[in-house]
C-alpha atoms as a PDB file:
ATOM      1  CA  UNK A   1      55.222  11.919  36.670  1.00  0.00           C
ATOM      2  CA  UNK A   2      53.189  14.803  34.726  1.00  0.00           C
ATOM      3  CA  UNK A   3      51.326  13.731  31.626  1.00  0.00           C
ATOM      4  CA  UNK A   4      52.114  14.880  28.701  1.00  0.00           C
ATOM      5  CA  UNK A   5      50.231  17.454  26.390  1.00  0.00           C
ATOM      6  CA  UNK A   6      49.393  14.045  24.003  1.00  0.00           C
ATOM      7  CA  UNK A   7      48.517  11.712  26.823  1.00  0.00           C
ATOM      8  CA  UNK A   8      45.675  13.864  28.220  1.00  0.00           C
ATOM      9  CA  UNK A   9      41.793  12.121  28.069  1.00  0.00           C
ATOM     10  CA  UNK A  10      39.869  14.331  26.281  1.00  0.00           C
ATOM     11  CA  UNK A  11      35.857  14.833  27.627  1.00  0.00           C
ATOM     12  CA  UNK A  12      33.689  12.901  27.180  1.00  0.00           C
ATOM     13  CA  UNK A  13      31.291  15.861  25.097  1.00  0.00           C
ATOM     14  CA  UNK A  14      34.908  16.237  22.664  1.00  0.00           C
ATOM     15  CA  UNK A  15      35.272  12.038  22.236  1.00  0.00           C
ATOM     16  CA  UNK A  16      31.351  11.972  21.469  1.00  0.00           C
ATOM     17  CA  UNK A  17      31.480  15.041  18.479  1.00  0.00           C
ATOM     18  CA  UNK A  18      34.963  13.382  17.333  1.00  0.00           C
ATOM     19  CA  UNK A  19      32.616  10.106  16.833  1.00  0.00           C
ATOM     20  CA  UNK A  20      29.501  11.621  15.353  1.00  0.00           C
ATOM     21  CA  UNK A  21      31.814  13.841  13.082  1.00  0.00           C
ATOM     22  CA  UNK A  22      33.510  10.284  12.119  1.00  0.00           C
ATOM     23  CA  UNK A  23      30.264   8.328  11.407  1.00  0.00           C
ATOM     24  CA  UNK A  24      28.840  11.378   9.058  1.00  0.00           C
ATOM     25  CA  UNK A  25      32.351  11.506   7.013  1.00  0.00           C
ATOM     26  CA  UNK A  26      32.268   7.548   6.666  1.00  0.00           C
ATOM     27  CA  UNK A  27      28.066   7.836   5.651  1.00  0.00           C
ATOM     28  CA  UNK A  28      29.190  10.348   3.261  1.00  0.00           C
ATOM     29  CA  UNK A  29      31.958   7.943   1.880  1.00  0.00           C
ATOM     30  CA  UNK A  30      29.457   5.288   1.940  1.00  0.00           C
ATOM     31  CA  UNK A  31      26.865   6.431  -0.149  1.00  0.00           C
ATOM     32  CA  UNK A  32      28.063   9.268  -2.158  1.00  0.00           C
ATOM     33  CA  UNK A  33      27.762  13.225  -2.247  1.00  0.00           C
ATOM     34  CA  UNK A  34      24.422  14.963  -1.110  1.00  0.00           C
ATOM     35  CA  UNK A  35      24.828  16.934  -4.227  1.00  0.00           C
ATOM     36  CA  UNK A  36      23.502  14.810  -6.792  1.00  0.00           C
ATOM     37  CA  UNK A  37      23.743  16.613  -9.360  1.00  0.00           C
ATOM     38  CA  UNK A  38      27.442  15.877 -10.061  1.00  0.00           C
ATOM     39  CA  UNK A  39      27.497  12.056  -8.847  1.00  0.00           C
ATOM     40  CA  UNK A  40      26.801  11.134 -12.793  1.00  0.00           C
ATOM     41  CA  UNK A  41      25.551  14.165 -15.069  1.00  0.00           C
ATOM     42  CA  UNK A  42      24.964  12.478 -17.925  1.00  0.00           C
ATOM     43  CA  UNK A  43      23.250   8.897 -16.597  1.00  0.00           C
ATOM     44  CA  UNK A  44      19.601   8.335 -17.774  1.00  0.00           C
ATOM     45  CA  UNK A  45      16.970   4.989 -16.382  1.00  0.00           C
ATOM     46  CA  UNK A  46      15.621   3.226 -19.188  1.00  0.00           C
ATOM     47  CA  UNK A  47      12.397   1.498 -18.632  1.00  0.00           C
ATOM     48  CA  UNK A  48      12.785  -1.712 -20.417  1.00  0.00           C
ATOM     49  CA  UNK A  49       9.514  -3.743 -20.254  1.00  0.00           C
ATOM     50  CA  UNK A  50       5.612  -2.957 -18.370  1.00  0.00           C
ATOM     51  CA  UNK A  51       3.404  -5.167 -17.612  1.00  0.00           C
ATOM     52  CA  UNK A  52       0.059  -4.385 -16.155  1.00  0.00           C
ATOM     53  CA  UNK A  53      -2.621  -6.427 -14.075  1.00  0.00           C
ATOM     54  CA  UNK A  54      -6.392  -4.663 -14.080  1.00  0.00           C
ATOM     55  CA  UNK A  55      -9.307  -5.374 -11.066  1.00  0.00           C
ATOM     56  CA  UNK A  56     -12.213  -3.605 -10.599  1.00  0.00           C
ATOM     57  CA  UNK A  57     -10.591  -0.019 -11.753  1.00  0.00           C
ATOM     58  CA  UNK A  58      -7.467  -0.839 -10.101  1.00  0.00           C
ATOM     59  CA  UNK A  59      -3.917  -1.497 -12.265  1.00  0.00           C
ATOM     60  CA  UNK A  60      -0.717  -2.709 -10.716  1.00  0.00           C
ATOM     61  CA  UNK A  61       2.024  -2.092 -13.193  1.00  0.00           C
ATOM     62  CA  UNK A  62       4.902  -4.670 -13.112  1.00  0.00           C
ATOM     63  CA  UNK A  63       8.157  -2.770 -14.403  1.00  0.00           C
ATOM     64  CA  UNK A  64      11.431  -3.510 -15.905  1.00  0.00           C
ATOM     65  CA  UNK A  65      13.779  -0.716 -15.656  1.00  0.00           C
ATOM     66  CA  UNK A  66      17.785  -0.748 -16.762  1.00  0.00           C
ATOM     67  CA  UNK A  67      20.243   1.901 -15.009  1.00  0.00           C
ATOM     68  CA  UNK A  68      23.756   2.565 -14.382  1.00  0.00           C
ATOM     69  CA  UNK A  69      23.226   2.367 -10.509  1.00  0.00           C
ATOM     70  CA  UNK A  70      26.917   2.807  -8.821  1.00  0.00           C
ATOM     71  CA  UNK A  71      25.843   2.726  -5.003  1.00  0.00           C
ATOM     72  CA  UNK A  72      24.304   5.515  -3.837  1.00  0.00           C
ATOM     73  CA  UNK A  73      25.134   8.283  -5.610  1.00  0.00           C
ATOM     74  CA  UNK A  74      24.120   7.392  -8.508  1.00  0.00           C
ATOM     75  CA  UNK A  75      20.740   5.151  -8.896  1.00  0.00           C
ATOM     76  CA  UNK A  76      17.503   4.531 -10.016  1.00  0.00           C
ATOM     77  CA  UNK A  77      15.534   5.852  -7.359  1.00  0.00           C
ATOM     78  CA  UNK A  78      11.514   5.579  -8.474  1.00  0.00           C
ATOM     79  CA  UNK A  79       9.874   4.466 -11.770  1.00  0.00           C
ATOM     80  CA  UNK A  80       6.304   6.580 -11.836  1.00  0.00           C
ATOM     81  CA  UNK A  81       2.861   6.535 -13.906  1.00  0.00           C
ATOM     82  CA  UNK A  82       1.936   9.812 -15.170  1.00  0.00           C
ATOM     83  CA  UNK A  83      -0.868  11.121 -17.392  1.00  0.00           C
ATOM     84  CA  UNK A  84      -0.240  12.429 -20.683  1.00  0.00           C
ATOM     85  CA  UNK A  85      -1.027  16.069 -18.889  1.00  0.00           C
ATOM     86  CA  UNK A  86       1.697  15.261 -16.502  1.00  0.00           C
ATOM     87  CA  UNK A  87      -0.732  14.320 -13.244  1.00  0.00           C
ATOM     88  CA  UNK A  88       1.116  11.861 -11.288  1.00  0.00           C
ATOM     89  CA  UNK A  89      -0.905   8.239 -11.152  1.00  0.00           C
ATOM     90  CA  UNK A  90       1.618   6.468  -9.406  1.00  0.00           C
ATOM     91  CA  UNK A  91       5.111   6.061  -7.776  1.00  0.00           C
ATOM     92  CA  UNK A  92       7.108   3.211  -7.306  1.00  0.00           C
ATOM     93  CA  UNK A  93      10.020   4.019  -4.430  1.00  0.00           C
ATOM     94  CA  UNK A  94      13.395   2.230  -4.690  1.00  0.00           C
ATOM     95  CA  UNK A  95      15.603   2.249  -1.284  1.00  0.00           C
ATOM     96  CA  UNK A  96      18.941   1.371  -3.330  1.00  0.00           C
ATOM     97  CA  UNK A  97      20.961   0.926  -5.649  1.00  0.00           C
ATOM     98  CA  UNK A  98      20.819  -2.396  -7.764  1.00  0.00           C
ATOM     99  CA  UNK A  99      24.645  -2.164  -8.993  1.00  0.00           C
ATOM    100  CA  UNK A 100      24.509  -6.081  -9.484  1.00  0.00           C
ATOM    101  CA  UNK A 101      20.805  -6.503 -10.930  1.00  0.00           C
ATOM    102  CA  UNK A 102      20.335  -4.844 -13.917  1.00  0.00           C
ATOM    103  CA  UNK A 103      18.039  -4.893 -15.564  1.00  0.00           C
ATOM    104  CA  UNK A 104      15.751  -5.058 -12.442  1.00  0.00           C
ATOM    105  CA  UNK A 105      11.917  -5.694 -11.872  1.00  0.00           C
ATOM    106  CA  UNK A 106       9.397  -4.360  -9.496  1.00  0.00           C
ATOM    107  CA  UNK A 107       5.929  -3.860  -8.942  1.00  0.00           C
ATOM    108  CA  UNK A 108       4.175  -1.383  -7.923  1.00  0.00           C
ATOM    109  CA  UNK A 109       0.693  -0.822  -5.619  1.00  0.00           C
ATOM    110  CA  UNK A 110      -2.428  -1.077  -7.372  1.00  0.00           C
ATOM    111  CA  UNK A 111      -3.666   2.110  -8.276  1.00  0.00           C
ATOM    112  CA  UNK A 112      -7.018   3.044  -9.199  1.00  0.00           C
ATOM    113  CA  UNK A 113      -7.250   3.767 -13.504  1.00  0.00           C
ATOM    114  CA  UNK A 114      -9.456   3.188 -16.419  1.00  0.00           C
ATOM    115  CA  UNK A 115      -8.100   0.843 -18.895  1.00  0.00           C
ATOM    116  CA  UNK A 116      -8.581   3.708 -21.825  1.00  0.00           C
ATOM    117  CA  UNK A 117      -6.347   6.208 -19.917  1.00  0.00           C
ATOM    118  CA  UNK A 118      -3.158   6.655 -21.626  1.00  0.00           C
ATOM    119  CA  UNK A 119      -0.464   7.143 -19.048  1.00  0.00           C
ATOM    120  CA  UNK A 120       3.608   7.410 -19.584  1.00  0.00           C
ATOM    121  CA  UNK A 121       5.483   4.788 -17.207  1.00  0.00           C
ATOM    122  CA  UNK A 122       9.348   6.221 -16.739  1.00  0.00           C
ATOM    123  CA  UNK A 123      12.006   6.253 -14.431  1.00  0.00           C
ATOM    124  CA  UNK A 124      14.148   9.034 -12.793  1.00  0.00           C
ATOM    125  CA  UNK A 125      17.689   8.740 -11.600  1.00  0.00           C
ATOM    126  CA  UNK A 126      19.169   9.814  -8.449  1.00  0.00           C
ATOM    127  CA  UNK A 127      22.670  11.553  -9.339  1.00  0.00           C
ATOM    128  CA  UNK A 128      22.045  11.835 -12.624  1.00  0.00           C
ATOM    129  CA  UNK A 129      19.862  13.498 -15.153  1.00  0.00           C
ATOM    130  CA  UNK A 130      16.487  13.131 -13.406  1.00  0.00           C
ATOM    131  CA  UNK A 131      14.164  12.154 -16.481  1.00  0.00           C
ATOM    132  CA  UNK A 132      15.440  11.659 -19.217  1.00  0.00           C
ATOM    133  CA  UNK A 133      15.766   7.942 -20.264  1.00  0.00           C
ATOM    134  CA  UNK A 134      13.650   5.850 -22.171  1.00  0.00           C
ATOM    135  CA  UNK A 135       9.766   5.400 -21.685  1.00  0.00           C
ATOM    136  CA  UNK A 136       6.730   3.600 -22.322  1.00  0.00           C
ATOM    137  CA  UNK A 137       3.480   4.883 -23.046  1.00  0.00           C
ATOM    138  CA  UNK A 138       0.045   2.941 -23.492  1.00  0.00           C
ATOM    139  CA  UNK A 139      -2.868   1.941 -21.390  1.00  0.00           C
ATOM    140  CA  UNK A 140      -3.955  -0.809 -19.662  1.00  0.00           C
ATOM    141  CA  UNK A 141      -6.511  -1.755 -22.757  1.00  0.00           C
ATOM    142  CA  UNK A 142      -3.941  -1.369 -25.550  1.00  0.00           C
ATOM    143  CA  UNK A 143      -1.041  -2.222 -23.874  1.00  0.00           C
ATOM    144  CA  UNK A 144       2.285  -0.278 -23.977  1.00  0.00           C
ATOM    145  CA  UNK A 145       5.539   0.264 -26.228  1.00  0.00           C
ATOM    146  CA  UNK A 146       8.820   2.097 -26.113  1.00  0.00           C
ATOM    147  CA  UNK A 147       8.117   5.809 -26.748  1.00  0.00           C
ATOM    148  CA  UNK A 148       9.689   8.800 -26.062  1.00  0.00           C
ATOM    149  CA  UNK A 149       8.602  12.334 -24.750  1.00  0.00           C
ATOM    150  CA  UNK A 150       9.786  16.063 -25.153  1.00  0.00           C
ATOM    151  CA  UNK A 151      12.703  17.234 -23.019  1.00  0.00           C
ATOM    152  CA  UNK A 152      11.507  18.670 -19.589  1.00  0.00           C
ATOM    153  CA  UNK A 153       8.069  17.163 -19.765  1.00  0.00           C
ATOM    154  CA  UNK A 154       6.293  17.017 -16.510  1.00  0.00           C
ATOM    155  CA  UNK A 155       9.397  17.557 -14.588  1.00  0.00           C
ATOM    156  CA  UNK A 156       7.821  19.309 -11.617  1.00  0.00           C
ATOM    157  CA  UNK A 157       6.465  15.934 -10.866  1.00  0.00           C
ATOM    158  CA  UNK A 158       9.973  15.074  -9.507  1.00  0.00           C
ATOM    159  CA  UNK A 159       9.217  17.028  -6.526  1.00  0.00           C
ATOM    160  CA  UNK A 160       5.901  15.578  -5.515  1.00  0.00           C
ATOM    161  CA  UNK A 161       5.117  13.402  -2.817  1.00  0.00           C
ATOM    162  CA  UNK A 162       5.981  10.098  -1.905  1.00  0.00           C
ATOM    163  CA  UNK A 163       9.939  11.031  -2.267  1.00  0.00           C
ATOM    164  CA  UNK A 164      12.424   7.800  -1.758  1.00  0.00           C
ATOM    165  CA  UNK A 165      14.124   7.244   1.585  1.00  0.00           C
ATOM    166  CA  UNK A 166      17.499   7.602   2.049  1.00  0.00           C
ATOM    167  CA  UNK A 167      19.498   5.106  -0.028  1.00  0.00           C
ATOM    168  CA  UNK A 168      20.330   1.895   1.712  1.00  0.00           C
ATOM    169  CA  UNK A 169      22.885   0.599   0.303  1.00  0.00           C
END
């Protein structure tokens, strides 16, 4: 009896795209748009409290940072340390979203910095504005406080090595 046109077996090189196409559509579902700019415009990390530790030239900064994480597409993906001239000190790297931790606390690697510098501590936010939320700004002598800084400052910094993997959730 012939087969019908529905019943053939397709190859084996057609059943393995038809999979890999399927996988990348449900990774896509999974953790959001690549285009992160529209996942949530307007969402902004807050850092909320900083502690620091100081050996021998060497600070590890122990951060508190509140954001609207919603899986993947939109999350707080690194909280930094960055000089008052913008020179990145620091980055901490977060893998994923922490939709049912907030606010959340990590530290970071010590890194080396005289207790006198003033530094900002802030966060950035994957799918949403970048910058933009609340930081804190002190040193490791004086301690630090909620502060703010102009629109746009040290942005470029965004684009600097290390970057965050891809999200994990």
């Amino acid at each position: 009896m012939p087969r019908s046109l529905f019943c053939r077996r397709a190859a084996p090189a057609v059943v393995a795209r038809g999979l890999l196409l399927a996988a990348l559509m449900v990774g896509t579902a999974a953790c959001g748009s690549d285009d992160s700019t529209q996942a949530c415009p307007t969402a902004v990390a807050d850092i909320e409290a900083v502690a620091v530790a100081s050996e021998a030239g060497h600070a590890v900064f122990t951060v508190t940072v509140a954001s609207p994480d919603k899986g993947c597409s939109c999350y707080a993906d690194w909280w930094e340390v960055i000089g008052l001239d913008g020179t990145l000190i620091g980055r901490r790297l977060l893998a994923h979203a922490h939709d049912t931790e907030q606010p959340f606390t990590r530290a970071g690697e010590p890194w080396q910095l005289s207790e006198d510098l003033y530094v900002i501590v802030r966060a950035h936010m994957h799918g949403g504005t970048g910058y933009g939320g609340r930081v804190f700004k002190g040193s490791v002598r004086d301690g630090f406080q909620a502060s703010s800084v102009e629109a746009g400052f040290a942005n470029a910094a965004a684009s600097e090595q290390p970057q965050p993997p891809a999200c994990a959730n």
